[in-house]
PDB file of N, CA and C in Angstrom:
ATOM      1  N   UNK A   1     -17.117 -25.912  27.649  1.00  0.00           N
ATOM      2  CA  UNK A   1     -16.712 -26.357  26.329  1.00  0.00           C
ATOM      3  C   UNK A   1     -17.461 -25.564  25.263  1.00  0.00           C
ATOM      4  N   UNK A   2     -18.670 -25.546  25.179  1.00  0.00           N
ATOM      5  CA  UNK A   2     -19.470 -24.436  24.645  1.00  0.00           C
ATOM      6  C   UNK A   2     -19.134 -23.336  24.552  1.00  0.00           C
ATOM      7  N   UNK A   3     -18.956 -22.526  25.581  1.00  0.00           N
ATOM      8  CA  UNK A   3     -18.518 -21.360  25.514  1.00  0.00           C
ATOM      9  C   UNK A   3     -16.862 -21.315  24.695  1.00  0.00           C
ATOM     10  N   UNK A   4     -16.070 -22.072  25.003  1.00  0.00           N
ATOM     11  CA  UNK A   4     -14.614 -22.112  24.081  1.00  0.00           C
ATOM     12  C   UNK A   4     -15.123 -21.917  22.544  1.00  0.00           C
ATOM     13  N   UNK A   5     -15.887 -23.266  22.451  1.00  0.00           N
ATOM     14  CA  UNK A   5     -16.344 -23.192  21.124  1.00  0.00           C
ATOM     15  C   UNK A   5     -16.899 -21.902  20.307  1.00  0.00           C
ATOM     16  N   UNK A   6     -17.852 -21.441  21.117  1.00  0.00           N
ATOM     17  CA  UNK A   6     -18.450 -20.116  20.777  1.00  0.00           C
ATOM     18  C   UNK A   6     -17.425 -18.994  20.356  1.00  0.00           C
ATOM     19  N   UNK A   7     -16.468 -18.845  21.232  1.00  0.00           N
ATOM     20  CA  UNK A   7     -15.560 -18.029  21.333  1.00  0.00           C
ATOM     21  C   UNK A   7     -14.556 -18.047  20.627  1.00  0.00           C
ATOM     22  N   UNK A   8     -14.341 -19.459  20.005  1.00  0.00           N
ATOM     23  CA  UNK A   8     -13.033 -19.248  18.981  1.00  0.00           C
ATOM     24  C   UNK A   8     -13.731 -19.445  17.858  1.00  0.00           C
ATOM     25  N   UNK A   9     -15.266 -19.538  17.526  1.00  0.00           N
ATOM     26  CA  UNK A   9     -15.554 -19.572  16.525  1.00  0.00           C
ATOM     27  C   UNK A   9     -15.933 -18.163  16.076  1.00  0.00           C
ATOM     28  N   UNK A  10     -16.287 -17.137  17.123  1.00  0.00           N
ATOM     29  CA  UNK A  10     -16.039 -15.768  16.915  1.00  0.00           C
ATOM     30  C   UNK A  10     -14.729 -15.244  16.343  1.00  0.00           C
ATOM     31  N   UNK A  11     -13.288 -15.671  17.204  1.00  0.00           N
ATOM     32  CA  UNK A  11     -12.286 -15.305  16.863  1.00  0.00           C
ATOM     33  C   UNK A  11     -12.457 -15.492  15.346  1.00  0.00           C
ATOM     34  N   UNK A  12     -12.456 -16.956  15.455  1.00  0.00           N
ATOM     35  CA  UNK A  12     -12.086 -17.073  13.302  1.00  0.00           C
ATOM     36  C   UNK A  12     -12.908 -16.222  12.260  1.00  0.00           C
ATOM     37  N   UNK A  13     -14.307 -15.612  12.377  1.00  0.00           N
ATOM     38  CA  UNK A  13     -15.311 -15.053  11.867  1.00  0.00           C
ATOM     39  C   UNK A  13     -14.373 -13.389  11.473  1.00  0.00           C
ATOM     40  N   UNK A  14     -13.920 -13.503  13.096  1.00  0.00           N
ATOM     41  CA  UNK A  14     -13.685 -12.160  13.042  1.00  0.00           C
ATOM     42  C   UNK A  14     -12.166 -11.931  12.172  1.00  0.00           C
ATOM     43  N   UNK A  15     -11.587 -13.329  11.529  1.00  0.00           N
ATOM     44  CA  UNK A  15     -10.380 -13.104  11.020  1.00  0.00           C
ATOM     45  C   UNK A  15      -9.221 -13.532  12.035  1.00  0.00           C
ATOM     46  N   UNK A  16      -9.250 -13.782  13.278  1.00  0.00           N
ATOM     47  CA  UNK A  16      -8.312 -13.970  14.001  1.00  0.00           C
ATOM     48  C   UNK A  16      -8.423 -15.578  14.326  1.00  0.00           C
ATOM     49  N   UNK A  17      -6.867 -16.096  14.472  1.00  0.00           N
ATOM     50  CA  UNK A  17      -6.850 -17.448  14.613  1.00  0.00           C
ATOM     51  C   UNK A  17      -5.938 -17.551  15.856  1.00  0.00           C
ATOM     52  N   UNK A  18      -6.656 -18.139  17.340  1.00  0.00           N
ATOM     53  CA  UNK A  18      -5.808 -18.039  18.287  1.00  0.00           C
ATOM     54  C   UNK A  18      -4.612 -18.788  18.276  1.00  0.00           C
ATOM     55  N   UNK A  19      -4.425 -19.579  17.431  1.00  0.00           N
ATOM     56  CA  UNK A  19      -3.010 -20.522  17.851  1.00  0.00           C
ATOM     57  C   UNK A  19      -2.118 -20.101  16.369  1.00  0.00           C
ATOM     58  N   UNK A  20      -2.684 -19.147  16.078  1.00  0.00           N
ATOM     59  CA  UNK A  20      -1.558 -18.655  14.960  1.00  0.00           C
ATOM     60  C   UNK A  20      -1.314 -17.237  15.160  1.00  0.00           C
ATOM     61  N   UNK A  21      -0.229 -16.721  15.028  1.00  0.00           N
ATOM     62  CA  UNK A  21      -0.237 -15.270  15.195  1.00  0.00           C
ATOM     63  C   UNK A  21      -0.604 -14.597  14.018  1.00  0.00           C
ATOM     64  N   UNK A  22      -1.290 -13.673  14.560  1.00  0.00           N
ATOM     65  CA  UNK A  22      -2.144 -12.500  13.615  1.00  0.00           C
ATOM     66  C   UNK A  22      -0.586 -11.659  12.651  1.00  0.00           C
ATOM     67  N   UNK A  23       0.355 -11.620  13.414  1.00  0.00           N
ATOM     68  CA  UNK A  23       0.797 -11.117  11.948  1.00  0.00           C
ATOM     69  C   UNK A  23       1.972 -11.537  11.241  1.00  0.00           C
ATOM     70  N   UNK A  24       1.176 -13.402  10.992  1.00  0.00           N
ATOM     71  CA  UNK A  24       1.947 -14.163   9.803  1.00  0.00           C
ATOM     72  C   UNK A  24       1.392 -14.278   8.352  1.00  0.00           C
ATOM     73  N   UNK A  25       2.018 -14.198   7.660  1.00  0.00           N
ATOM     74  CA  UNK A  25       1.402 -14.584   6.370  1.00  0.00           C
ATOM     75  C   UNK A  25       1.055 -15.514   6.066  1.00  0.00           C
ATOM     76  N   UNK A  26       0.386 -15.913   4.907  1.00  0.00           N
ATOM     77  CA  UNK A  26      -0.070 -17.299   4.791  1.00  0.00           C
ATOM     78  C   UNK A  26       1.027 -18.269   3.832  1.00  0.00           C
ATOM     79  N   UNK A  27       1.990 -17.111   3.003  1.00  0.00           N
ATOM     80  CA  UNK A  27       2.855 -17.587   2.124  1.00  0.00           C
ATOM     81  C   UNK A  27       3.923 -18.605   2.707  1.00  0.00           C
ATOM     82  N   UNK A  28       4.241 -19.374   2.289  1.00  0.00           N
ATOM     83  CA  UNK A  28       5.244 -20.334   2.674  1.00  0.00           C
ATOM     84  C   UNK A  28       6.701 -19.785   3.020  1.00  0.00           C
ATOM     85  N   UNK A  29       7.428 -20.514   3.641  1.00  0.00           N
ATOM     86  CA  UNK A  29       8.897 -19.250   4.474  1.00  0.00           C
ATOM     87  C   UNK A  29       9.496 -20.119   3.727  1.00  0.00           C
ATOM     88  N   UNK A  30      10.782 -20.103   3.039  1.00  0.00           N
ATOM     89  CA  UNK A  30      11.544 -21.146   2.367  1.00  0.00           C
ATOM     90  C   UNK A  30      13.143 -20.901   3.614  1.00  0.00           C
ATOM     91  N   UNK A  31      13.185 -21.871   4.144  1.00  0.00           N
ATOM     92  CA  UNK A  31      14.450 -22.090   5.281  1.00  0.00           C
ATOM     93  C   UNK A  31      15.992 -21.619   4.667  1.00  0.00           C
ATOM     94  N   UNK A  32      15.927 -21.550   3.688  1.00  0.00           N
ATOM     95  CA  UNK A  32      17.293 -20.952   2.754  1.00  0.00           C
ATOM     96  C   UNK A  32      16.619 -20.248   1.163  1.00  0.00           C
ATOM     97  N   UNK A  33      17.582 -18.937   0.997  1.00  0.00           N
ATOM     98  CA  UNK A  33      17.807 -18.715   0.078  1.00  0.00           C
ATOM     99  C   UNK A  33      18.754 -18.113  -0.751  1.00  0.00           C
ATOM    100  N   UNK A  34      19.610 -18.854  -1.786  1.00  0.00           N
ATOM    101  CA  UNK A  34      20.303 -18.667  -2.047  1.00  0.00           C
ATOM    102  C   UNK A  34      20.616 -17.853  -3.913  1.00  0.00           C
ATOM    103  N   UNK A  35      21.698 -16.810  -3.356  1.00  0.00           N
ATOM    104  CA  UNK A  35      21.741 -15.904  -4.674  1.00  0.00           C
ATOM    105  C   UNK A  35      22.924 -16.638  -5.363  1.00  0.00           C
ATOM    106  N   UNK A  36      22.998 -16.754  -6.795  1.00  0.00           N
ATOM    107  CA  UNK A  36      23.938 -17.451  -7.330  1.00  0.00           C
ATOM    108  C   UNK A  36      24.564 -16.210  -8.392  1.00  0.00           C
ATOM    109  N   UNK A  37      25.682 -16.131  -7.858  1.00  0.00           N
ATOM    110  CA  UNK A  37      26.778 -15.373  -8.692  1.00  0.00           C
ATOM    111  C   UNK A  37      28.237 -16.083  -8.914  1.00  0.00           C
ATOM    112  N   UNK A  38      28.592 -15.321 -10.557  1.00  0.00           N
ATOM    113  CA  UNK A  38      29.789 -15.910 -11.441  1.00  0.00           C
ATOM    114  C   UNK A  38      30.871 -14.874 -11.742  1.00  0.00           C
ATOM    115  N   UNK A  39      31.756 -14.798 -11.729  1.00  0.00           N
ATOM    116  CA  UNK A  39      32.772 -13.432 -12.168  1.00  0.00           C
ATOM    117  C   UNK A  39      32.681 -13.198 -13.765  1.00  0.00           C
ATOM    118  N   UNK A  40      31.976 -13.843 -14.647  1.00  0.00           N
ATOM    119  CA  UNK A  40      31.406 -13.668 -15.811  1.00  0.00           C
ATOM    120  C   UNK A  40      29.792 -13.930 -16.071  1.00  0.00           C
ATOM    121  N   UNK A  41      29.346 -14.390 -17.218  1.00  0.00           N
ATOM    122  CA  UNK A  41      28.516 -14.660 -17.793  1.00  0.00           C
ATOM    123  C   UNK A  41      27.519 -15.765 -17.258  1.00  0.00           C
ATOM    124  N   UNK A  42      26.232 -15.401 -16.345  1.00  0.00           N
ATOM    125  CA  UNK A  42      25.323 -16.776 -15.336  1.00  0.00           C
ATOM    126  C   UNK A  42      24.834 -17.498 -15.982  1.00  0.00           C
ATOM    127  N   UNK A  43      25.398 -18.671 -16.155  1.00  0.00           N
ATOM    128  CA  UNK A  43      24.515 -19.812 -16.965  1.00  0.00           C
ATOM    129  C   UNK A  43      23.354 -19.372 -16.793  1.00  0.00           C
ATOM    130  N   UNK A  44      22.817 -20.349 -18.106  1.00  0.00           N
ATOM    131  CA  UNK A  44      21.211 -20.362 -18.574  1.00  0.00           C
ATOM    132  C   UNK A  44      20.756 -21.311 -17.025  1.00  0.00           C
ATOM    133  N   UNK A  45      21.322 -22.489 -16.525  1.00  0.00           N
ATOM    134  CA  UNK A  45      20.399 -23.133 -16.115  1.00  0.00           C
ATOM    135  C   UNK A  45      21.124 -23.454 -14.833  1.00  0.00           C
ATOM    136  N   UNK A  46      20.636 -23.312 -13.747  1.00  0.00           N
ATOM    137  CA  UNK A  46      21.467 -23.361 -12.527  1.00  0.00           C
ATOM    138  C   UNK A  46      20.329 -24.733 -11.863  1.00  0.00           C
ATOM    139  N   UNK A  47      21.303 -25.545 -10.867  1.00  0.00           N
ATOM    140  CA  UNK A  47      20.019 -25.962  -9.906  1.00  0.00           C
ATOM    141  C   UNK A  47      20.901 -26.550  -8.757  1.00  0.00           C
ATOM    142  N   UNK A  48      20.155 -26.535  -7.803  1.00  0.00           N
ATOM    143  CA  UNK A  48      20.826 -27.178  -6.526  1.00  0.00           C
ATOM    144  C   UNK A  48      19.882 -28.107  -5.709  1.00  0.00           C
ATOM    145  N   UNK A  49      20.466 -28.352  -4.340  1.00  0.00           N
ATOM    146  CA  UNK A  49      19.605 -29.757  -3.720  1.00  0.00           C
ATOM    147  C   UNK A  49      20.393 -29.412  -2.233  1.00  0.00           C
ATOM    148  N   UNK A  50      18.816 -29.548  -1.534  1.00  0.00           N
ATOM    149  CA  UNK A  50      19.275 -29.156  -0.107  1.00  0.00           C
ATOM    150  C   UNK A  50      19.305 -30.571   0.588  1.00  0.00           C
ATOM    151  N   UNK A  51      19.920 -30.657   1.872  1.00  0.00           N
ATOM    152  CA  UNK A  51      19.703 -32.160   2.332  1.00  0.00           C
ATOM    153  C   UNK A  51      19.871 -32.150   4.003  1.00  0.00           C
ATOM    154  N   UNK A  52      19.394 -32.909   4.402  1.00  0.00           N
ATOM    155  CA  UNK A  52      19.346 -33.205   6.460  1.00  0.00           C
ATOM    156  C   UNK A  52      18.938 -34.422   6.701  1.00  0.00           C
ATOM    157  N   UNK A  53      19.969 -35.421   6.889  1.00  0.00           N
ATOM    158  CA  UNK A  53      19.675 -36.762   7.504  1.00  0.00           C
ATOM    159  C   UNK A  53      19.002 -37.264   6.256  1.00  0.00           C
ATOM    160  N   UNK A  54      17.981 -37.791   6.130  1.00  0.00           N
ATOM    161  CA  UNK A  54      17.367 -38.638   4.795  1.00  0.00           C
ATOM    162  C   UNK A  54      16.396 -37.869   4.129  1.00  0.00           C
ATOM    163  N   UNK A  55      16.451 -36.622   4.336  1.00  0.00           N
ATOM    164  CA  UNK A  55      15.511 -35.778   3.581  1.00  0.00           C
ATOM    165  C   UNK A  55      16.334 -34.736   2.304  1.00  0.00           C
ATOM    166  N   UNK A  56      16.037 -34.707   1.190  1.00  0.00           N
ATOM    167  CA  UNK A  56      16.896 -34.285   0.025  1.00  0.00           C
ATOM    168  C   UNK A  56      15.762 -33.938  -0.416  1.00  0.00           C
ATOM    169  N   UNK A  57      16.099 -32.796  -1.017  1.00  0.00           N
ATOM    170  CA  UNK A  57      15.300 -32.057  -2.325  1.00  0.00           C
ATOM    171  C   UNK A  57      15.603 -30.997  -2.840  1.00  0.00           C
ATOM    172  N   UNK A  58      15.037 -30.998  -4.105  1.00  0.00           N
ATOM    173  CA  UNK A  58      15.742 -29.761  -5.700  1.00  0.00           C
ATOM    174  C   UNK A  58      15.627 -28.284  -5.041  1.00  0.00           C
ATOM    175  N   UNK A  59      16.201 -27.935  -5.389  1.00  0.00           N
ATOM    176  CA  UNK A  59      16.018 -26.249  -4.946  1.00  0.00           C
ATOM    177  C   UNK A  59      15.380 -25.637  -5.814  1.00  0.00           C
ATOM    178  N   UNK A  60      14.332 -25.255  -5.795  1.00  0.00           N
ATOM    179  CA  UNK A  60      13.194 -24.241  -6.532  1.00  0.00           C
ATOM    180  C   UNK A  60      14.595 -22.988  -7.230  1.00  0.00           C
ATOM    181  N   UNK A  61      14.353 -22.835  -8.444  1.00  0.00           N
ATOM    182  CA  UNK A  61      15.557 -21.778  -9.077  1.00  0.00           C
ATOM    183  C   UNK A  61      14.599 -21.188 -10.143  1.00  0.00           C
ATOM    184  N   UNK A  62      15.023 -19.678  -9.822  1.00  0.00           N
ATOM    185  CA  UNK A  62      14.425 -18.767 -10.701  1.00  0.00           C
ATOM    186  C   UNK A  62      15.270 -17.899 -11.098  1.00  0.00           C
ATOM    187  N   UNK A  63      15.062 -17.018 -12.577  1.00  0.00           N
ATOM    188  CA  UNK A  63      16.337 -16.401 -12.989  1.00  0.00           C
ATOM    189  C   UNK A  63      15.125 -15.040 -13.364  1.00  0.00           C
ATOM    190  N   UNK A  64      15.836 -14.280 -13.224  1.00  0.00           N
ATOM    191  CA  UNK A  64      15.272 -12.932 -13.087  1.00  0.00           C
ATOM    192  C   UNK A  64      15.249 -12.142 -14.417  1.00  0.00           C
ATOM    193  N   UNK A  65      14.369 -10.985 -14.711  1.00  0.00           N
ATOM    194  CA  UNK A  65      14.762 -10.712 -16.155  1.00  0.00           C
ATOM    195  C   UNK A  65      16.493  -9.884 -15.972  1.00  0.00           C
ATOM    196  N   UNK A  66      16.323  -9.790 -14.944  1.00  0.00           N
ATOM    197  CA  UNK A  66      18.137  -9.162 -15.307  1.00  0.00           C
ATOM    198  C   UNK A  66      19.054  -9.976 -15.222  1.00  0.00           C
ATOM    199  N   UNK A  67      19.122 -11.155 -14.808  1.00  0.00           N
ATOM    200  CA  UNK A  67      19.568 -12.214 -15.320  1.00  0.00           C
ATOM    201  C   UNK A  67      20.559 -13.024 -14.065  1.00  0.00           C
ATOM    202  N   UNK A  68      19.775 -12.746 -13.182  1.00  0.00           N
ATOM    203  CA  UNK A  68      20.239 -13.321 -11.758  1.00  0.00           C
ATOM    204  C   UNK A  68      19.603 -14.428 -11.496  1.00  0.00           C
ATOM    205  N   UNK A  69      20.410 -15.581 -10.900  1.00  0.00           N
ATOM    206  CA  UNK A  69      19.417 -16.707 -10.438  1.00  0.00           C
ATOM    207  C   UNK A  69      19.620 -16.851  -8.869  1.00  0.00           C
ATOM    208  N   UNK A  70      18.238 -17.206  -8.214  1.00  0.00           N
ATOM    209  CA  UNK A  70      17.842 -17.172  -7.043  1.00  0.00           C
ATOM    210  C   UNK A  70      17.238 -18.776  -6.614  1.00  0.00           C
ATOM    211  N   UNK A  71      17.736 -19.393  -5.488  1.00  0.00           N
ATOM    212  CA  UNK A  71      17.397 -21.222  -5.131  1.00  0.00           C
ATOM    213  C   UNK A  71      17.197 -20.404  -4.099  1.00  0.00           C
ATOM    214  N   UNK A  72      15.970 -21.501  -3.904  1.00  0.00           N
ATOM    215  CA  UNK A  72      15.269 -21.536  -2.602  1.00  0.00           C
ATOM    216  C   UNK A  72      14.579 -22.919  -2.303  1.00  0.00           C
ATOM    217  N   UNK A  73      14.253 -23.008  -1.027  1.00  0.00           N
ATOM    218  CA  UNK A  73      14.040 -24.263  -0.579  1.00  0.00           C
ATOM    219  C   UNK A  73      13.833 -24.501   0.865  1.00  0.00           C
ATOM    220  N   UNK A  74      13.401 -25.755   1.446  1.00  0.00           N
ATOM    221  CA  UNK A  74      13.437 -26.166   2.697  1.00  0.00           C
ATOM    222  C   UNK A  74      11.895 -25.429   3.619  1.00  0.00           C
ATOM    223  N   UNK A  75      10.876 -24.982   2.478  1.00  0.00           N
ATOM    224  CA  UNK A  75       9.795 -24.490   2.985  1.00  0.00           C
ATOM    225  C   UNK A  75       9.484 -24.563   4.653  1.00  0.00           C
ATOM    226  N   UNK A  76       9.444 -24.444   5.410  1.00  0.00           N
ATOM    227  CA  UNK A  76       8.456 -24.078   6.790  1.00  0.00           C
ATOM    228  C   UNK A  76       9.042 -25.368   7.046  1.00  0.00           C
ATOM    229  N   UNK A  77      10.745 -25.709   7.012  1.00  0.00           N
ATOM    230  CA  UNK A  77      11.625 -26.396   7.505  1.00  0.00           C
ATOM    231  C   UNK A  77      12.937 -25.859   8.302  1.00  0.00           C
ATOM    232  N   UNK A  78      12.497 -25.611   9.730  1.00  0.00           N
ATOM    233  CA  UNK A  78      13.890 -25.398  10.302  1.00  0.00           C
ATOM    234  C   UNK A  78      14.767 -26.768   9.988  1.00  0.00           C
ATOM    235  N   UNK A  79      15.974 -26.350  10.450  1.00  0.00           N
ATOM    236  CA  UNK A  79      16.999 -27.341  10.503  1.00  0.00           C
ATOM    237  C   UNK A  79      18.267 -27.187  10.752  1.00  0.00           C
ATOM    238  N   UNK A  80      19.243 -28.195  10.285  1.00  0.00           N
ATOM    239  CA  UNK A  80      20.582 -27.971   9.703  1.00  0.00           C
ATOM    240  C   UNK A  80      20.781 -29.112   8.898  1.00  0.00           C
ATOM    241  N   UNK A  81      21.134 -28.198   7.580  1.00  0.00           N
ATOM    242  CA  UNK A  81      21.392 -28.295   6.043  1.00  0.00           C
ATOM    243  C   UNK A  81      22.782 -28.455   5.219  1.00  0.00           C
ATOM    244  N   UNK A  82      22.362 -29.213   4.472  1.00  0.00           N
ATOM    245  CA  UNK A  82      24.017 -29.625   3.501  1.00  0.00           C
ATOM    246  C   UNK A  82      23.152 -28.837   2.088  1.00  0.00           C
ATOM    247  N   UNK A  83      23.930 -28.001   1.215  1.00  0.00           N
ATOM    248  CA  UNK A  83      23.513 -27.856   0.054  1.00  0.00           C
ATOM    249  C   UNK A  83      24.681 -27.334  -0.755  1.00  0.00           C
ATOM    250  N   UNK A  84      24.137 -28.089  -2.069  1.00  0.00           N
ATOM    251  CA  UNK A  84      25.028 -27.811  -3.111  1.00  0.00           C
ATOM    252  C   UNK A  84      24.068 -27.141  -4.201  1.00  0.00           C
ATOM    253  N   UNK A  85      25.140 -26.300  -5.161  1.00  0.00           N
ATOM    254  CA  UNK A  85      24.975 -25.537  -6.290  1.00  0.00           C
ATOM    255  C   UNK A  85      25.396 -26.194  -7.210  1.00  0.00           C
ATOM    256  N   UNK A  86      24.803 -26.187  -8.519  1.00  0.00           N
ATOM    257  CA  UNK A  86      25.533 -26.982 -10.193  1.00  0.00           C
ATOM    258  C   UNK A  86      25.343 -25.982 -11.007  1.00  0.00           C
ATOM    259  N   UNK A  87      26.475 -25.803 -11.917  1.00  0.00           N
ATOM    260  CA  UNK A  87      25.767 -25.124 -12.977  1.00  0.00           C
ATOM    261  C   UNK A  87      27.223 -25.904 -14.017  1.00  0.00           C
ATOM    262  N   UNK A  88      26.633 -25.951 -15.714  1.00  0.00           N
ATOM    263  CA  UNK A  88      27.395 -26.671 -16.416  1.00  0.00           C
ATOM    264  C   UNK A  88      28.780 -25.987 -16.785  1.00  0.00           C
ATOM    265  N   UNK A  89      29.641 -26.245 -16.334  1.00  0.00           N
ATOM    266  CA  UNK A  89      30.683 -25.168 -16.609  1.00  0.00           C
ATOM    267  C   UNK A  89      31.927 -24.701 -15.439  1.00  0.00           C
ATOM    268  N   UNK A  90      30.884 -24.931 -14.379  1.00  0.00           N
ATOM    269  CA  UNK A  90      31.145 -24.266 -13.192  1.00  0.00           C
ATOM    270  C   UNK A  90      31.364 -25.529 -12.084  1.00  0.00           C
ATOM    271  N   UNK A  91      32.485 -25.335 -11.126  1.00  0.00           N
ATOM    272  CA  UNK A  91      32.685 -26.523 -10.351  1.00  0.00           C
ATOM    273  C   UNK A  91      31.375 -25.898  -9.350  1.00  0.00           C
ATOM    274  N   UNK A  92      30.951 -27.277  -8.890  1.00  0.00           N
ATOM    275  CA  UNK A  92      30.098 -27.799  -7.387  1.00  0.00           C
ATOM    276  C   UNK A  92      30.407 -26.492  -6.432  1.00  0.00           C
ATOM    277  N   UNK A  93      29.500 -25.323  -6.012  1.00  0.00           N
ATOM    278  CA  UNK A  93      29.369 -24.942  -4.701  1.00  0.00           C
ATOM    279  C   UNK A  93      28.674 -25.705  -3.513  1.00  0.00           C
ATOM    280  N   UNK A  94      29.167 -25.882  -2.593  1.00  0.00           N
ATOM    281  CA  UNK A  94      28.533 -26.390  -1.277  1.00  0.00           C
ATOM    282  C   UNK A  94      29.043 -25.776   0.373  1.00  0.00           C
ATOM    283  N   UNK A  95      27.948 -25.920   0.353  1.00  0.00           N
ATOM    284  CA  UNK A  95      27.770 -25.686   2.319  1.00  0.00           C
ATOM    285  C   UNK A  95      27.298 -26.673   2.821  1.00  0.00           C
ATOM    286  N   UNK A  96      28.001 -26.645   4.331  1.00  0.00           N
ATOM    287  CA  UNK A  96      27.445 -27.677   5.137  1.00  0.00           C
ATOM    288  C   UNK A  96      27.240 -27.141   6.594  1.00  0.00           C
ATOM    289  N   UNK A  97      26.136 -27.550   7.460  1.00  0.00           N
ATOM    290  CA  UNK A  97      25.579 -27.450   8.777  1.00  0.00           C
ATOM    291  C   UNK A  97      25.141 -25.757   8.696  1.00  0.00           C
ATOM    292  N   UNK A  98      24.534 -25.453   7.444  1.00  0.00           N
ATOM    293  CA  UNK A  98      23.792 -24.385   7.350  1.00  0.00           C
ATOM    294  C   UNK A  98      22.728 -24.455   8.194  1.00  0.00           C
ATOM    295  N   UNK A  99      22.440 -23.883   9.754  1.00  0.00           N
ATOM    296  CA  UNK A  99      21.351 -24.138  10.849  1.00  0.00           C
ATOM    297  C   UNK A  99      20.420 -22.913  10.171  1.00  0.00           C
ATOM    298  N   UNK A 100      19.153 -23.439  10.145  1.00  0.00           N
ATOM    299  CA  UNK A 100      17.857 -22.521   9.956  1.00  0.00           C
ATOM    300  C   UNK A 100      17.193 -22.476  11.876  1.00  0.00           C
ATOM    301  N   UNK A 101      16.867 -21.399  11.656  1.00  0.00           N
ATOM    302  CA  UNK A 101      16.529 -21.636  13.664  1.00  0.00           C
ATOM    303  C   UNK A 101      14.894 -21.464  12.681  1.00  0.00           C
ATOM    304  N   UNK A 102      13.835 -21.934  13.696  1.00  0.00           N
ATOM    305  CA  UNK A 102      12.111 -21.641  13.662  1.00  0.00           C
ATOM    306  C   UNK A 102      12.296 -20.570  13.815  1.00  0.00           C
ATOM    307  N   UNK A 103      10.753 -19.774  13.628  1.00  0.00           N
ATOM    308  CA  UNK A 103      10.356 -18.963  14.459  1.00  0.00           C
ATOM    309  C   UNK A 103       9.165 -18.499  14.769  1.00  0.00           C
ATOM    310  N   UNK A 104       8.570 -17.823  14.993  1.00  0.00           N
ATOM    311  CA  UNK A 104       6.685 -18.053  15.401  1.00  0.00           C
ATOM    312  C   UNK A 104       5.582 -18.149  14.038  1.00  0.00           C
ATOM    313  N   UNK A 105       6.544 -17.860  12.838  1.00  0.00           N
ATOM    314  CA  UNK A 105       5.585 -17.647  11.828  1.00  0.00           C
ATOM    315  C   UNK A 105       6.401 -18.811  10.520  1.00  0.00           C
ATOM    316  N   UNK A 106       7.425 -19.056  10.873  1.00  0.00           N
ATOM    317  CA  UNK A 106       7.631 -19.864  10.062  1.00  0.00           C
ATOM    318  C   UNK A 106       9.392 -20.212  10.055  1.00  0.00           C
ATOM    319  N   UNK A 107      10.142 -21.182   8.932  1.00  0.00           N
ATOM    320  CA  UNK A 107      11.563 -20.734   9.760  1.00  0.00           C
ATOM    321  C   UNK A 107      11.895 -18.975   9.497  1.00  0.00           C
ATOM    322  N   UNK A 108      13.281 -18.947  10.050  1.00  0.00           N
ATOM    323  CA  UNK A 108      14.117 -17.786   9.718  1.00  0.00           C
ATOM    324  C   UNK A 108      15.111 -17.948   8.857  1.00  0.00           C
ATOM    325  N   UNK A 109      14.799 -17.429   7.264  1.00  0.00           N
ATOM    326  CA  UNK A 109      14.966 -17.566   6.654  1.00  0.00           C
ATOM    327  C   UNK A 109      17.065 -17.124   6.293  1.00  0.00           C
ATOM    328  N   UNK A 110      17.606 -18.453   6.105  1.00  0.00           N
ATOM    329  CA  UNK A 110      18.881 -18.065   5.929  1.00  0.00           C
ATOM    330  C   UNK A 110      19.610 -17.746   4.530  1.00  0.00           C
ATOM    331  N   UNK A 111      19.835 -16.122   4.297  1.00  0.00           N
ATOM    332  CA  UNK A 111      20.360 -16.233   3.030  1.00  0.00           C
ATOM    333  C   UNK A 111      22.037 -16.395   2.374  1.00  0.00           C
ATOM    334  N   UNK A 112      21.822 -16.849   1.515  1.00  0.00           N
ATOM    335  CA  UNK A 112      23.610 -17.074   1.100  1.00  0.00           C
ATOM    336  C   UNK A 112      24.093 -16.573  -0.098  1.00  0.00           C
ATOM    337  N   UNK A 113      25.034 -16.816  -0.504  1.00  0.00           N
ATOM    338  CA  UNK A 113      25.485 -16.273  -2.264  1.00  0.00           C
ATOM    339  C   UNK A 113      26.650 -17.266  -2.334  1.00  0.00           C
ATOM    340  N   UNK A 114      26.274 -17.879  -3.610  1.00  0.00           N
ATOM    341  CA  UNK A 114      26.991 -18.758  -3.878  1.00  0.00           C
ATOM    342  C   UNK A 114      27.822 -18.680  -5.002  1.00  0.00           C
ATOM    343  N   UNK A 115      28.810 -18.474  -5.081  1.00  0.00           N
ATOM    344  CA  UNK A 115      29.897 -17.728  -5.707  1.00  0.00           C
ATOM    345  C   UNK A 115      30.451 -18.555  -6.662  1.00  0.00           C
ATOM    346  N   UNK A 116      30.139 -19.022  -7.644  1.00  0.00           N
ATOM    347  CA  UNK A 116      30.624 -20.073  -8.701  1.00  0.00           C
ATOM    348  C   UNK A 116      31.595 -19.794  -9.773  1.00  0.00           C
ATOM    349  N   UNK A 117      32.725 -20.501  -9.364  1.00  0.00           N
ATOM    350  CA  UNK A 117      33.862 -20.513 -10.176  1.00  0.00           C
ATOM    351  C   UNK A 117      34.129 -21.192 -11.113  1.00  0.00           C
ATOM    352  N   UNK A 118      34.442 -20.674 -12.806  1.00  0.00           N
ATOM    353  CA  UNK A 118      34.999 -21.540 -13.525  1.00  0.00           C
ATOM    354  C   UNK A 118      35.234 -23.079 -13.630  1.00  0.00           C
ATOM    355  N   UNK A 119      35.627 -24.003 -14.467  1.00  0.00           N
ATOM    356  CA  UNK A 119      36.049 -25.720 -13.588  1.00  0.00           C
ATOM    357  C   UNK A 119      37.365 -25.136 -14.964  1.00  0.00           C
TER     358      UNK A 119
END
């Protein structure tokens, strides 16, 4: 037991963590991300909401200086996902049984484009 101890307390010193692989990042994996495009002009304010069984939440949305908006979500959550897009103007985009598979460092990240039409 000692000796384990000794030895993975070397590993960590030395920067290495045995039950994590050496070449993951520490940044968070977001399980979807989605690009939001319009055949005109991208609203100011976009937002969406991912969902699986009783778990729901906002989609992190950022708009770029060139004027693209990007949702993301479902952090270091595999799954399968229901999500919808809003923007004021624009009817409801949605997907459903969007599967995120794991993978050794975090999920695998699924991307989409969500194509928003006029209402």
């Amino acid at each position: 037991m000692r000796l384990l101890l000794v030895c993975s307390s070397a590993l960590l010193i030395a920067g290495c963590d045995p039950f994590f692989p050496s070449d993951c990042t520490v940044e968070e994996t977001p399980a979807v991300k989605v690009t939001v495009r319009t055949d005109g002009v991208l609203p100011d304010s976009v937002s969406g909401v991912l969902s699986e069984g009783t778990h729901a939440e906002a989609l992190d949305s950022y708009r770029s200086s060139a004027g693209t908006h990007t949702l993301t979500g479902g952090y270091e959550r595999p799954g399968t996902y229901s999500l919808r897009v809003e923007a004021a103007g624009y009817r409801t985009w949605s997907r459903d049984g969007v599967r995120v598979r794991g993978g050794d460092c975090g999920p695998q990240t699924v991307r989409l484009t969500a194509e928003l039409d006029p209402e």
